[in-house]
C-alpha atoms as a PDB file:
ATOM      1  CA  UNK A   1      33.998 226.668 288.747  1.00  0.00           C
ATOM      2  CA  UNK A   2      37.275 225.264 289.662  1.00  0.00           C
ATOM      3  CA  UNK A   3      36.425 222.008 287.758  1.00  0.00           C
ATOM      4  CA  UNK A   4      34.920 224.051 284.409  1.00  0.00           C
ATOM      5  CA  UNK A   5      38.095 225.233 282.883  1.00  0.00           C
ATOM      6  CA  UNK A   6      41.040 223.003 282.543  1.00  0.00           C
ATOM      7  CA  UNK A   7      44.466 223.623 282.273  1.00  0.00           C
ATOM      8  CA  UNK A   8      45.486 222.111 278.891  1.00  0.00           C
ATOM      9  CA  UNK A   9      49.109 221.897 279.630  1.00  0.00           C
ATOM     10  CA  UNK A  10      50.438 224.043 277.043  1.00  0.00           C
ATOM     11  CA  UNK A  11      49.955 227.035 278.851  1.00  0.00           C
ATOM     12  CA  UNK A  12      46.160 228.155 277.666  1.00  0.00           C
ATOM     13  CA  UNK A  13      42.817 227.703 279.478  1.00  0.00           C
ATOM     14  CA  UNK A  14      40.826 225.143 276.955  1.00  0.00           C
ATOM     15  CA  UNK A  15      36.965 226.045 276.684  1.00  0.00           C
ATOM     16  CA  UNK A  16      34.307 224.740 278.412  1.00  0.00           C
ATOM     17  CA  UNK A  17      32.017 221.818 277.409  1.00  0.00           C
ATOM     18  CA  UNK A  18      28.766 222.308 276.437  1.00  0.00           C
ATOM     19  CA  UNK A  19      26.291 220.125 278.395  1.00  0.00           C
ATOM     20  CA  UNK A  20      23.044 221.102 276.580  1.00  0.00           C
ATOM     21  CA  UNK A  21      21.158 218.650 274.593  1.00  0.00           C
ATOM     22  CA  UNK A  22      21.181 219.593 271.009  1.00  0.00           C
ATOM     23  CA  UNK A  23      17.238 218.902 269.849  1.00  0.00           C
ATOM     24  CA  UNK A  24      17.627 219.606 266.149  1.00  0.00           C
ATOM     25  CA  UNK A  25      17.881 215.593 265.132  1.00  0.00           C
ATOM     26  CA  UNK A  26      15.063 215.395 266.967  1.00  0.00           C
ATOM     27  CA  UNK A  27      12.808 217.921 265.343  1.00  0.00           C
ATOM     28  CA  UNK A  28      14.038 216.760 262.256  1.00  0.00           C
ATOM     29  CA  UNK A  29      12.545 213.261 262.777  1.00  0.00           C
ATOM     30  CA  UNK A  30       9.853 214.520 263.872  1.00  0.00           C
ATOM     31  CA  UNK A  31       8.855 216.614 261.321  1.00  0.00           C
ATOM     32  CA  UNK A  32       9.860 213.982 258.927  1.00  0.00           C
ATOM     33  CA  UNK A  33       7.304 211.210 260.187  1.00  0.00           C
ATOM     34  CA  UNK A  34       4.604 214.087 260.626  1.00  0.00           C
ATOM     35  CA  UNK A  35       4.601 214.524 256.989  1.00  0.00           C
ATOM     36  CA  UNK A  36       4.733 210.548 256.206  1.00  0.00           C
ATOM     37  CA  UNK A  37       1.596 210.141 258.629  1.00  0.00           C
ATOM     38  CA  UNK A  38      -0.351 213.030 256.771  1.00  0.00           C
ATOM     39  CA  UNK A  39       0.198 211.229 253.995  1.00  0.00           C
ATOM     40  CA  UNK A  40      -0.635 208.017 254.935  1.00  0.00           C
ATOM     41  CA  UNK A  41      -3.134 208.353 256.993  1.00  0.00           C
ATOM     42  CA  UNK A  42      -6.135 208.757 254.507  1.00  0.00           C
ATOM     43  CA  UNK A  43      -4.826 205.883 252.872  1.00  0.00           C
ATOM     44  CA  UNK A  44      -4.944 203.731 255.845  1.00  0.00           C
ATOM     45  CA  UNK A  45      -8.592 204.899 257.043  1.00  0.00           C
ATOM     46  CA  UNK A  46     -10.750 202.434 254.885  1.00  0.00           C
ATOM     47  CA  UNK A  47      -9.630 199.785 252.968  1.00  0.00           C
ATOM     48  CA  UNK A  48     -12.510 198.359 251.406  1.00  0.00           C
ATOM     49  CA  UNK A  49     -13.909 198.519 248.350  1.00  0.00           C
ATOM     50  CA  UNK A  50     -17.142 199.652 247.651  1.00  0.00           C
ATOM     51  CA  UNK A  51     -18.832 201.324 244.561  1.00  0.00           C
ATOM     52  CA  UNK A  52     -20.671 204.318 245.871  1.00  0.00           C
ATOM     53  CA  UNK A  53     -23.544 205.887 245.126  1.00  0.00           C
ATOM     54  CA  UNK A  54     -23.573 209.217 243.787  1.00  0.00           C
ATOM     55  CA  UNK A  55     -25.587 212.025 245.175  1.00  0.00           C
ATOM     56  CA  UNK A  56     -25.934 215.976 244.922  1.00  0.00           C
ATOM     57  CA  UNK A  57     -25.459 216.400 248.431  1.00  0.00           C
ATOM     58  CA  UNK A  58     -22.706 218.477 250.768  1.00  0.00           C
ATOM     59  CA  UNK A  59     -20.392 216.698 252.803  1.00  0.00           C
ATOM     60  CA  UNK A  60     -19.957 216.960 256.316  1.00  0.00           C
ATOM     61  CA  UNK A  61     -17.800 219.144 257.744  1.00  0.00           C
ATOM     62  CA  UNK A  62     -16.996 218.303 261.208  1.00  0.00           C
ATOM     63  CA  UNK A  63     -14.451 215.663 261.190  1.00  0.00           C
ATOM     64  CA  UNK A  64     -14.860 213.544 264.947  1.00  0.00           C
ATOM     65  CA  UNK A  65     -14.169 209.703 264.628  1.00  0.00           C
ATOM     66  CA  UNK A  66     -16.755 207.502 262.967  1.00  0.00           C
ATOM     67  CA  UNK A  67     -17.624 203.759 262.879  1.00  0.00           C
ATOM     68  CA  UNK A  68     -17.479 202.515 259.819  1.00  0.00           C
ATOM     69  CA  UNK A  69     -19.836 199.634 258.905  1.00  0.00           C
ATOM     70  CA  UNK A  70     -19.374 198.786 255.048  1.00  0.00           C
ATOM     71  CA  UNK A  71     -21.793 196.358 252.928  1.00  0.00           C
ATOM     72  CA  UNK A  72     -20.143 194.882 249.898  1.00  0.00           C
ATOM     73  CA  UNK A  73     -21.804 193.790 246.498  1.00  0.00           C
ATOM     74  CA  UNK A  74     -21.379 190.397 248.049  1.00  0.00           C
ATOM     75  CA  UNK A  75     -23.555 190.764 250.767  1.00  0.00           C
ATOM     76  CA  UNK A  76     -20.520 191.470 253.154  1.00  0.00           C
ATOM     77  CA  UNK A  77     -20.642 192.987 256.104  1.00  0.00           C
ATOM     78  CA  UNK A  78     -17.472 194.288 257.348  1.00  0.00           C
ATOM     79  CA  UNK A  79     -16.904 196.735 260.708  1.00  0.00           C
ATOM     80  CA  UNK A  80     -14.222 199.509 260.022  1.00  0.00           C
ATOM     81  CA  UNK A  81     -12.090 197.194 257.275  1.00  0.00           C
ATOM     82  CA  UNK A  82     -12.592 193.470 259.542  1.00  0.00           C
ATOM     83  CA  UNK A  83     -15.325 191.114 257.733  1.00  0.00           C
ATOM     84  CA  UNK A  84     -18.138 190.457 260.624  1.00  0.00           C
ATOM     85  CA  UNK A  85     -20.949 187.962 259.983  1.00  0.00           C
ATOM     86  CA  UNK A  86     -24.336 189.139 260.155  1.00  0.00           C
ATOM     87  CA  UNK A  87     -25.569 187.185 263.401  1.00  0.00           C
ATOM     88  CA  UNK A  88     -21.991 188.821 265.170  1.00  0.00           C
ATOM     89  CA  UNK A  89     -22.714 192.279 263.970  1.00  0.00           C
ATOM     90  CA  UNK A  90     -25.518 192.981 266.474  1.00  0.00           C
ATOM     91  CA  UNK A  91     -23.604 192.027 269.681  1.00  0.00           C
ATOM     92  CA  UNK A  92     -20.306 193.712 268.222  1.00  0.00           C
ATOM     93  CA  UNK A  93     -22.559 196.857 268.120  1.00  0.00           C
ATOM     94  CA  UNK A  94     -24.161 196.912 271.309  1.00  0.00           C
ATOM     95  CA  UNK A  95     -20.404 196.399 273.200  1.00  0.00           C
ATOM     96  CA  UNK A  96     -19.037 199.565 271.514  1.00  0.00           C
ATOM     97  CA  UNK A  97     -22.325 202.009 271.817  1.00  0.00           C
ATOM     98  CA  UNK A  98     -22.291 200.705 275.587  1.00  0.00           C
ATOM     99  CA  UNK A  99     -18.436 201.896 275.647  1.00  0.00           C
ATOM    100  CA  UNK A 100     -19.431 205.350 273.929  1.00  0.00           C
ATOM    101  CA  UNK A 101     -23.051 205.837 273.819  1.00  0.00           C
ATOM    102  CA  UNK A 102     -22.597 209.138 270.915  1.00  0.00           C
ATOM    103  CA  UNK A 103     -20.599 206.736 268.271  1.00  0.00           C
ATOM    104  CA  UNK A 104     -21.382 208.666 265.176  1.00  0.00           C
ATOM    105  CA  UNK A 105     -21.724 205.674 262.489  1.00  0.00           C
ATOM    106  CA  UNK A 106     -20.707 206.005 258.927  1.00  0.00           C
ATOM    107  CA  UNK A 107     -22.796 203.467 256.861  1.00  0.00           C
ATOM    108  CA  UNK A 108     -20.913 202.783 252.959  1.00  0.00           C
ATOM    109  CA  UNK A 109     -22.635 200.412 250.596  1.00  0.00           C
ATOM    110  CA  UNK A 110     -21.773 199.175 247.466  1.00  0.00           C
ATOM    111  CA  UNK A 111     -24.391 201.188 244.703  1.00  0.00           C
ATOM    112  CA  UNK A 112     -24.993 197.437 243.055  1.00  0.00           C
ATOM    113  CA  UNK A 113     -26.517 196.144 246.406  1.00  0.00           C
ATOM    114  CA  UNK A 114     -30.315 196.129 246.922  1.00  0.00           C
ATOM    115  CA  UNK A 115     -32.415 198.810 249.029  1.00  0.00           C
ATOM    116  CA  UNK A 116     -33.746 196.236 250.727  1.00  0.00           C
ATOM    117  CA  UNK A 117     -30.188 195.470 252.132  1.00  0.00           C
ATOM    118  CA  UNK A 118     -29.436 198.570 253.278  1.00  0.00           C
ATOM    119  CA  UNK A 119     -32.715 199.253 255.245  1.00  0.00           C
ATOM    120  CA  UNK A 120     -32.137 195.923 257.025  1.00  0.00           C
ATOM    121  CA  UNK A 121     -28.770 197.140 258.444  1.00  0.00           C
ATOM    122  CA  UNK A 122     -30.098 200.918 258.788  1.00  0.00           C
ATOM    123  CA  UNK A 123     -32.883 199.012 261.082  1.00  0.00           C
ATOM    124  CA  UNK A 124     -29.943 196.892 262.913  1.00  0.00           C
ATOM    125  CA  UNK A 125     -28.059 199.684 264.107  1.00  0.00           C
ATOM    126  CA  UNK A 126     -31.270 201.658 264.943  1.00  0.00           C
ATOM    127  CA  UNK A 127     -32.061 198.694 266.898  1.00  0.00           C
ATOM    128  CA  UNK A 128     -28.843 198.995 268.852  1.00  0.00           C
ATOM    129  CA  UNK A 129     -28.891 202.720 269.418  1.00  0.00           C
ATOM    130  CA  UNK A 130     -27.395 204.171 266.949  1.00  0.00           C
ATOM    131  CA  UNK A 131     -29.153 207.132 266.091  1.00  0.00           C
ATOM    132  CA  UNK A 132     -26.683 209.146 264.515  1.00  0.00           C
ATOM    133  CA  UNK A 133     -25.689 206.909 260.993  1.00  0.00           C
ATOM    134  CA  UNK A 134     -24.253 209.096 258.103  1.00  0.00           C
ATOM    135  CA  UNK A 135     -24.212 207.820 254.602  1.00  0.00           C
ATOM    136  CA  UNK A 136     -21.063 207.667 252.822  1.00  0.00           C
ATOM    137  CA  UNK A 137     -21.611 208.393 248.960  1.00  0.00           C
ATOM    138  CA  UNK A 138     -18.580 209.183 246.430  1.00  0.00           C
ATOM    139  CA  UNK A 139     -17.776 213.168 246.356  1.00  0.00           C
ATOM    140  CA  UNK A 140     -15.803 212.549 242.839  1.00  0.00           C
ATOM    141  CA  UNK A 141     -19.573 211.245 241.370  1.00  0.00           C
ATOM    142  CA  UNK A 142     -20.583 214.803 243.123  1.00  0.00           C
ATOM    143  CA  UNK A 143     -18.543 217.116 241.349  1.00  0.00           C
ATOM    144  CA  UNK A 144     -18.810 215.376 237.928  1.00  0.00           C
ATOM    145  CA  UNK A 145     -22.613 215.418 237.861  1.00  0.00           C
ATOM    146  CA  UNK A 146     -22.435 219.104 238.916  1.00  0.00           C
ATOM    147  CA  UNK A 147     -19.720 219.848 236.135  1.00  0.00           C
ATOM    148  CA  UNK A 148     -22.479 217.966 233.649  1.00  0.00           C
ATOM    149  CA  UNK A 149     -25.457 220.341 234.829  1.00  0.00           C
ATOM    150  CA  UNK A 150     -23.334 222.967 234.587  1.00  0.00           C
ATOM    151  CA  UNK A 151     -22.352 222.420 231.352  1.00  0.00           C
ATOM    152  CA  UNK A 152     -25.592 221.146 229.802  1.00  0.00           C
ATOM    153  CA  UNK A 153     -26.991 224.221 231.203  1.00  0.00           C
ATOM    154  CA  UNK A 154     -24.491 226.151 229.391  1.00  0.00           C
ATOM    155  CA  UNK A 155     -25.294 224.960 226.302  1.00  0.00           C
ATOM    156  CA  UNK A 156     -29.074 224.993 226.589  1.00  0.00           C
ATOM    157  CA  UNK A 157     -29.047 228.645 227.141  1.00  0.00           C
ATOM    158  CA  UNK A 158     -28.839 230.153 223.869  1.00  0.00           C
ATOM    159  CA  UNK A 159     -26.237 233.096 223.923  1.00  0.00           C
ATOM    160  CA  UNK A 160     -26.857 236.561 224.512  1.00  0.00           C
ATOM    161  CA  UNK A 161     -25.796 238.467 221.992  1.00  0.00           C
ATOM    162  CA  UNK A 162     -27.527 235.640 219.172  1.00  0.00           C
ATOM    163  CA  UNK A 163     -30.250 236.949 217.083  1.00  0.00           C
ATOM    164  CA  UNK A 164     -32.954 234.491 215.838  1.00  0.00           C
ATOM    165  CA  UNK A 165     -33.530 233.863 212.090  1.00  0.00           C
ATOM    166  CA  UNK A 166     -37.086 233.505 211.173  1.00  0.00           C
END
């Protein structure tokens, strides 16, 4: 204690320093590139673009990481957002479902490209052992043809308090 409090020569005791770490700034930053990665993350996750399909179907809820494997209206095959040939895509496959043998695989593809095309990737990645593959569709197209049924609906139903004219 002798060294704590100093003598400031004027004849009072000057304060102590503080020594503790002050850990606002930090949380600050923090907090601050928390909210840029929330906002950039969805933006970042897949890059390509595809026309989906649209489909009355729910989406999935449970949100563990997926392989994406896209198919252009080109013909392109591209693995998460990296163009892959066809003959590479195979091999490419079989590495990563040896690494992790539960890779849940989310298939997008492009509404203008034949069903033909899409059964001979399904059939790939069957081939490799992916039995798990989701297919992405376009939840916007979802809740518009919903809003349309809904509405059509509405108007088809004649209303309740109307009397009919013979």
């Amino acid at each position: 204690m002798a060294g704590a409090l100093m003598n400031s020569g004027r004849g009072r005791i000057a304060t102590p320093r503080i020594s503790d770490i002050n850990v606002t700034p930090f949380v600050d930053v923090m907090l601050v590139l928390l909210v840029v990665f929330m906002i950039a993350a969805p933006m970042i996750s897949t890059s390509v673009p595809v026309k989906l399909p649209s489909v009355d179907a729910k989406p999935i809820s449970d949100q563990e990481a997926r392989l994406a494997v896209t198919l252009d209206r080109e013909g392109k095959i591209y693995l998460m957002d990296t163009v892959i040939e066809a003959d590479a895509l195979v091999p490419r496959l079989q590495a990563i479902a040896e690494a992790k043998k539960d890779t849940r695989i989310s298939l997008r593809v492009d509404a203008e490209q034949r069903y033909g095309a899409v059964l001979d990737l399904m059939e790939q990645l069957r081939n490799v052992g992916f039995e798990r593959v989701d297919l992405v569709f376009d939840p916007m197209d979802v809740a518009l043809q919903s809003n349309r049924a809904k509405a059509q609906a509405a108007q088809s139903a004649p209303a309740s308090g109307a009397v009919k004219k013979p």
